[in-house]
C-alpha atoms as a PDB file:
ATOM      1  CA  UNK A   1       0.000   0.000   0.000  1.00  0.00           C
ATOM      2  CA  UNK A   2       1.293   3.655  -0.890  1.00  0.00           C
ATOM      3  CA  UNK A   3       0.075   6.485   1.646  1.00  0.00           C
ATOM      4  CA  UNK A   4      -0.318   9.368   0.353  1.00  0.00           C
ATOM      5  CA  UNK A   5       2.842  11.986   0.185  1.00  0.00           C
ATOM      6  CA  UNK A   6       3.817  15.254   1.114  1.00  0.00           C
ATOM      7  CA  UNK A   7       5.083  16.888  -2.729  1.00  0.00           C
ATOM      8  CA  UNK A   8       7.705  19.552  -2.478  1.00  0.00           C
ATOM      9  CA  UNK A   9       4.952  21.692  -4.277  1.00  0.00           C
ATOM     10  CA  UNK A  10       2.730  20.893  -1.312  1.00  0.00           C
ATOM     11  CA  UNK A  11       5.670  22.156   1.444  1.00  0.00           C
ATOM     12  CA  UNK A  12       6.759  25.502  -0.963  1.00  0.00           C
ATOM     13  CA  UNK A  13       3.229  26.355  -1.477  1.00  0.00           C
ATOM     14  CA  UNK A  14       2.708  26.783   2.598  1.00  0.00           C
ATOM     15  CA  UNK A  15       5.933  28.327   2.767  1.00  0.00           C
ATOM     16  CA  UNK A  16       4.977  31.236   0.351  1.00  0.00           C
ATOM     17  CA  UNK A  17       1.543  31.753   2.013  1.00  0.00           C
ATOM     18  CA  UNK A  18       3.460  32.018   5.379  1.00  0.00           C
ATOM     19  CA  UNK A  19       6.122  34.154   4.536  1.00  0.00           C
ATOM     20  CA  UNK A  20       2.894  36.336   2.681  1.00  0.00           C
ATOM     21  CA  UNK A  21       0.539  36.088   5.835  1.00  0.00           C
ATOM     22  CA  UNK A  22       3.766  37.109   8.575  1.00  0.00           C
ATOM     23  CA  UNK A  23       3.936  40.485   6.384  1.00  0.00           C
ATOM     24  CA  UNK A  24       0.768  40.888   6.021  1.00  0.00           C
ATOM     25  CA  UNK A  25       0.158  40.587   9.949  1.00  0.00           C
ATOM     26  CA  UNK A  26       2.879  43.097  10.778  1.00  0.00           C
ATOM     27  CA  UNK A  27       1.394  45.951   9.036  1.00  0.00           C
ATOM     28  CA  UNK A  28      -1.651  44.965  11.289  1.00  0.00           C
ATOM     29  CA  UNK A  29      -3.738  44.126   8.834  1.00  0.00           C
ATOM     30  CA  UNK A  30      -5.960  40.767   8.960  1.00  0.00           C
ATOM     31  CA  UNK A  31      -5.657  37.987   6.207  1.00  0.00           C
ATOM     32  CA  UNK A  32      -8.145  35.000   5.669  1.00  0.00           C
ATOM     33  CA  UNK A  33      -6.498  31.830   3.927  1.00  0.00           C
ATOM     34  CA  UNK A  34      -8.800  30.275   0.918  1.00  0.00           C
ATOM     35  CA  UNK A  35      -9.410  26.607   1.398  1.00  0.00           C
ATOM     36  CA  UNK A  36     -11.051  25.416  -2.025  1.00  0.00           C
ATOM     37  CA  UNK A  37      -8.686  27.494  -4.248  1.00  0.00           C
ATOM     38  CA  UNK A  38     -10.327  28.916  -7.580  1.00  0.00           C
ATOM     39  CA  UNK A  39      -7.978  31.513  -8.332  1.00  0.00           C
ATOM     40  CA  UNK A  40      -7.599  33.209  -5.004  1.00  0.00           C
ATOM     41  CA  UNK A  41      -5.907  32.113  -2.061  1.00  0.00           C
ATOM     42  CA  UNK A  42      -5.153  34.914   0.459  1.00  0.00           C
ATOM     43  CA  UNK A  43      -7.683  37.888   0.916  1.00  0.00           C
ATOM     44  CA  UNK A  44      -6.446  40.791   2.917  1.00  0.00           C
ATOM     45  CA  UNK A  45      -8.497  42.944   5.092  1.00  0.00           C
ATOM     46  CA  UNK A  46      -7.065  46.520   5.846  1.00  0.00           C
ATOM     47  CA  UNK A  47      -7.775  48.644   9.115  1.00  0.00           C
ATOM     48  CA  UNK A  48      -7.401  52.596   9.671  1.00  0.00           C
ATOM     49  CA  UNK A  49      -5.147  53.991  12.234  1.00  0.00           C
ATOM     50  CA  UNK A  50      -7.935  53.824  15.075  1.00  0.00           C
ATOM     51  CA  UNK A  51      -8.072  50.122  14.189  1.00  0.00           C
ATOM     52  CA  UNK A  52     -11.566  50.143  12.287  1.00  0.00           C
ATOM     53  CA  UNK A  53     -12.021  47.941   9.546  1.00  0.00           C
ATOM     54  CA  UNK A  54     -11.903  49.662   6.116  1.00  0.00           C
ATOM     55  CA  UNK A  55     -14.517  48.701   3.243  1.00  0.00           C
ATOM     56  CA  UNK A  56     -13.158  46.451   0.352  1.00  0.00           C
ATOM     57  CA  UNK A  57     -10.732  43.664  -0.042  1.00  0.00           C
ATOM     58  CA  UNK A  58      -6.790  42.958  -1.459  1.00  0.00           C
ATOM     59  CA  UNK A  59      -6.671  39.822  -3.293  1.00  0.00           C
ATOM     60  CA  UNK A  60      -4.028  37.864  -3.359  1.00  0.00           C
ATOM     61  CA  UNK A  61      -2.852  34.864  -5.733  1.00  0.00           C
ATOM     62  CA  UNK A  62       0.226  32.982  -4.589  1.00  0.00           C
ATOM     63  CA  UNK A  63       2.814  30.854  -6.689  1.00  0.00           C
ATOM     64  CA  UNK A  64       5.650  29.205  -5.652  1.00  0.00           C
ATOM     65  CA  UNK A  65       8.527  27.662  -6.883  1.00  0.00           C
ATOM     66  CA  UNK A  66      11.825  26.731  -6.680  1.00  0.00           C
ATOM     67  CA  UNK A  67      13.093  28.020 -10.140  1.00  0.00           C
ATOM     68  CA  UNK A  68      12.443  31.776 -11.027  1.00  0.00           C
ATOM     69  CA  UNK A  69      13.033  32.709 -14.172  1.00  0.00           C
ATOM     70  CA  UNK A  70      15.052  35.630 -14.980  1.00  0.00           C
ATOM     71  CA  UNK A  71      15.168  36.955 -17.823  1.00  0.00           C
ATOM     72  CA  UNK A  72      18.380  37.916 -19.290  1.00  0.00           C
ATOM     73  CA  UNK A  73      18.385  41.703 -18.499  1.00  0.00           C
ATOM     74  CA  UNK A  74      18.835  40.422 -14.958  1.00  0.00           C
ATOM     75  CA  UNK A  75      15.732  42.707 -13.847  1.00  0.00           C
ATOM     76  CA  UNK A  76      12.692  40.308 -15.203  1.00  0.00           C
ATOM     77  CA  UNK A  77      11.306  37.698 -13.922  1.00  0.00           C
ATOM     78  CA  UNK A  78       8.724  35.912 -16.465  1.00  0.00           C
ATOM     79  CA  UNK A  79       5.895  33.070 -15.309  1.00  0.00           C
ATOM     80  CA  UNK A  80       3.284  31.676 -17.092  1.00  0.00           C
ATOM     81  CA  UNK A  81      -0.548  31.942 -16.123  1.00  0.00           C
ATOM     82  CA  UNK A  82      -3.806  30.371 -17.340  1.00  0.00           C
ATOM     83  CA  UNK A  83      -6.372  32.759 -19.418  1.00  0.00           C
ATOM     84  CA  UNK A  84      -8.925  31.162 -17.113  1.00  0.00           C
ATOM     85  CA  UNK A  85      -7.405  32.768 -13.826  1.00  0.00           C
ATOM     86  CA  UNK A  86      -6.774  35.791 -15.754  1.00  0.00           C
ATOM     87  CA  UNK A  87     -10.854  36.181 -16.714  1.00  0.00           C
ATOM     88  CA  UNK A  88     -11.476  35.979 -12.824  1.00  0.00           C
ATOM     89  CA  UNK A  89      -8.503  38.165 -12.040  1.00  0.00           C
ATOM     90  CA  UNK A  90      -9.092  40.590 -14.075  1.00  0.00           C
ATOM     91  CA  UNK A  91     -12.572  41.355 -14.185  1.00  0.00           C
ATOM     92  CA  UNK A  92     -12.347  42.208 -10.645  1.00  0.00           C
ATOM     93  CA  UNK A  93     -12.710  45.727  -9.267  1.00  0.00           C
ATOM     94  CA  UNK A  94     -10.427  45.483  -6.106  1.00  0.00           C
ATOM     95  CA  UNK A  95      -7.306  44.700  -6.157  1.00  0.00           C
ATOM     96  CA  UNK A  96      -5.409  41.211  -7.539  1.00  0.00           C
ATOM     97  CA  UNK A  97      -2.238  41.181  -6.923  1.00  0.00           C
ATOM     98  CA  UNK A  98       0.412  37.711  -7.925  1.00  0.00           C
ATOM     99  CA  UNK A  99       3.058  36.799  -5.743  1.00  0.00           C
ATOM    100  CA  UNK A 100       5.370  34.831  -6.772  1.00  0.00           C
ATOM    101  CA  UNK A 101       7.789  33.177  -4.076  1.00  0.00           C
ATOM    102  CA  UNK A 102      11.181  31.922  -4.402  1.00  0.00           C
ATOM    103  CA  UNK A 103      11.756  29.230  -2.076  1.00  0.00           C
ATOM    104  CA  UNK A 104      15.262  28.763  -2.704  1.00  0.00           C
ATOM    105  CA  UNK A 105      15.727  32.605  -1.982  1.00  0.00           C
ATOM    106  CA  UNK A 106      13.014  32.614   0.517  1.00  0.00           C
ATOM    107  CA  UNK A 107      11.687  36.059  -1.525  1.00  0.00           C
ATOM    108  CA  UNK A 108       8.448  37.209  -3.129  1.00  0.00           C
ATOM    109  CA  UNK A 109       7.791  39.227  -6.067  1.00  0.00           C
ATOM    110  CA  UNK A 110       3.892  40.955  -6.372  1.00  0.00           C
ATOM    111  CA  UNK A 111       2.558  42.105  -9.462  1.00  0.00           C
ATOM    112  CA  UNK A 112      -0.458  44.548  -9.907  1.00  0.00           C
ATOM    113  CA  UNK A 113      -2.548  42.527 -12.533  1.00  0.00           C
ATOM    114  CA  UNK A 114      -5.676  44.969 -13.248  1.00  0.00           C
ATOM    115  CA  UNK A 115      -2.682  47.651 -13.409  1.00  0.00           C
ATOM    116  CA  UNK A 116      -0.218  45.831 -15.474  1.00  0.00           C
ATOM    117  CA  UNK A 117      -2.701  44.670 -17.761  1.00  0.00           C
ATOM    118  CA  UNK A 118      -3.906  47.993 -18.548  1.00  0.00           C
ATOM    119  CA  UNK A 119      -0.804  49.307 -18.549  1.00  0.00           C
ATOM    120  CA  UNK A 120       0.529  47.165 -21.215  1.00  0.00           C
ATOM    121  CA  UNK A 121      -2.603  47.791 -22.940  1.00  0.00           C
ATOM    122  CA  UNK A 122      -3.852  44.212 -22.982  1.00  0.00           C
ATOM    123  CA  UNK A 123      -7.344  42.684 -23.581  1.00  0.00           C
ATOM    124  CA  UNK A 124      -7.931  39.164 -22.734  1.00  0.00           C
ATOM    125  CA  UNK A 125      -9.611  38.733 -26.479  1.00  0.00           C
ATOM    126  CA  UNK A 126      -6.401  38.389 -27.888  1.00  0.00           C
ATOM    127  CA  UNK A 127      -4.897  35.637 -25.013  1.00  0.00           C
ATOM    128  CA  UNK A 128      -4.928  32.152 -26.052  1.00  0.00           C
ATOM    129  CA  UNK A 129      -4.711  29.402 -22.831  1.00  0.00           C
ATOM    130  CA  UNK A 130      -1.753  30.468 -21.401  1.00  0.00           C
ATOM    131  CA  UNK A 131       0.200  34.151 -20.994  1.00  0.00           C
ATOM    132  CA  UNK A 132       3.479  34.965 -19.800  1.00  0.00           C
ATOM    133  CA  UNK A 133       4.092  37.902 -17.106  1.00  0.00           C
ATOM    134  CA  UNK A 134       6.825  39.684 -15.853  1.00  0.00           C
ATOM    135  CA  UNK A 135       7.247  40.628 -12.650  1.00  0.00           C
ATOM    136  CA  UNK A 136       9.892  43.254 -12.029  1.00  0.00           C
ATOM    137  CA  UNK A 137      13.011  42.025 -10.135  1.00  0.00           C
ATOM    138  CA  UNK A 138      13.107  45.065  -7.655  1.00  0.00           C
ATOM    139  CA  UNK A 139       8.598  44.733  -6.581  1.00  0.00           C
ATOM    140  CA  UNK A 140       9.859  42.408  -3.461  1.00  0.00           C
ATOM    141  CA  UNK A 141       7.251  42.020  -1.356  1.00  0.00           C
ATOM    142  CA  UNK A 142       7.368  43.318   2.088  1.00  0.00           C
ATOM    143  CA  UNK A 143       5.744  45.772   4.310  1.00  0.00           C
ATOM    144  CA  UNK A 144       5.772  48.946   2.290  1.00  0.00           C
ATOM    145  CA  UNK A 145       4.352  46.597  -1.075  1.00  0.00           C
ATOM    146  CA  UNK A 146       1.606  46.037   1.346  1.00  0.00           C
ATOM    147  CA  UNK A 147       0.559  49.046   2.494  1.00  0.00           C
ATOM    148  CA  UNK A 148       0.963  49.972  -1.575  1.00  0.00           C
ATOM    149  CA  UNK A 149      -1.706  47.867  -1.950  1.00  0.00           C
ATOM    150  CA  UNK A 150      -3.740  48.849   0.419  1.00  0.00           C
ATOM    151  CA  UNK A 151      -3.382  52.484  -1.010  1.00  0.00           C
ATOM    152  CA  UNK A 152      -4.595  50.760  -4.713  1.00  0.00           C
ATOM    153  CA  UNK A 153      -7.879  49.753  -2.823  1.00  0.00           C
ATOM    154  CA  UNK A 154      -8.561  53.303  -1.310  1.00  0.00           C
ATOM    155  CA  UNK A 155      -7.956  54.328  -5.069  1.00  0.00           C
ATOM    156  CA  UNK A 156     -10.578  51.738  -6.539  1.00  0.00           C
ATOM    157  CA  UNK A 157     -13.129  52.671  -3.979  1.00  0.00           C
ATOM    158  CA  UNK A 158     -12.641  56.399  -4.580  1.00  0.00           C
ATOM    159  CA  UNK A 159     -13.978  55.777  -7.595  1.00  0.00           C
ATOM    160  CA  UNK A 160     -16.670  54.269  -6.711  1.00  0.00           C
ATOM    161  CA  UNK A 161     -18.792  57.192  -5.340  1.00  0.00           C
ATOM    162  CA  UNK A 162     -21.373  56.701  -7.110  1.00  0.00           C
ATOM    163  CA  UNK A 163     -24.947  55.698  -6.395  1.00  0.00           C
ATOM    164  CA  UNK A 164     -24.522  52.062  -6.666  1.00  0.00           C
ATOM    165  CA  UNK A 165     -28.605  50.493  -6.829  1.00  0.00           C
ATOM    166  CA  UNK A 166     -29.051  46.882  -6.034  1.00  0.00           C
ATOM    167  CA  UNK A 167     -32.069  46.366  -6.882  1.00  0.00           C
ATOM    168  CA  UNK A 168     -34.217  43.224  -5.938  1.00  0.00           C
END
């Protein structure tokens, strides 16, 4: 009989969503882990400076690995996603932010994907199954990326002011 076993995927992904949630924490913000993963697995709930809780959420999608792959101006990283995540990513108002951890360097890179995909003036239309990123060598993820993110959610619900109806 073979038992089940413990994958070195398995053991890097709970390494990158600790080293996420211990940053997280320390800028006294709250994070809830995702059980059944469809695309998200860390949402991040942000306080004010009284310690209320602020409206809106940070996603967060983690990947982890053991091989990062730099691209040759040394200030690239590149990883591959599925168009399916990327329809649920970004089609999302708040926030969705990738993290990518290194497990050999014990590091994580975010990425912005509402923003970058804008940015680079993307539409999901013309993105077959799969479509490479790049994260930017110096976006390591620590307490300042954080409260960056946090600042991108005040932004998105700034501009949301308007009357918003839901109607029954």
């Amino acid at each position: 009989m073979v038992k089940k076993r413990r994958t070195r995927q398995h053991i890097i992904a709970d390494l990158s969503a600790n080293h996420v949630e211990r940053i997280i924490l320390q800028c006294g913000y709250s994070v809830e882990r995702i059980v059944n993963d469809y695309g998200t697995d860390l949402i991040i709930s942000t306080y004010n400076i009284e310690g209320e809780i602020e409206n809106g959420f940070i996603y967060i999608q983690l990947k982890a690995t053991d091989t990062i792959n730099l691209l040759s101006d040394q200030e690239t990283i590149s990883f591959t996603v599925k168009r399916s995540d990327l329809e649920l990513w970004l089609q999302e108002p708040m926030p969705y932010i990738l993290i990518l951890y290194s497990a050999q360097q014990d590091i994580a890179y975010w990425l912005y994907l509402q923003a970058y995909f804008q940015q680079q003036d993307i539409e999901l239309t013309g993105i077959g199954t799969t479509y490479t990123v790049h994260f930017k060598r110096c976006n390591i993820l620590n307490k300042t990326a954080i409260e960056k993110f946090a600042d991108y959610k005040s932004a998105v619900l700034q501009q949301c002011q308007e009357i918003i109806r839901h109607e029954t």
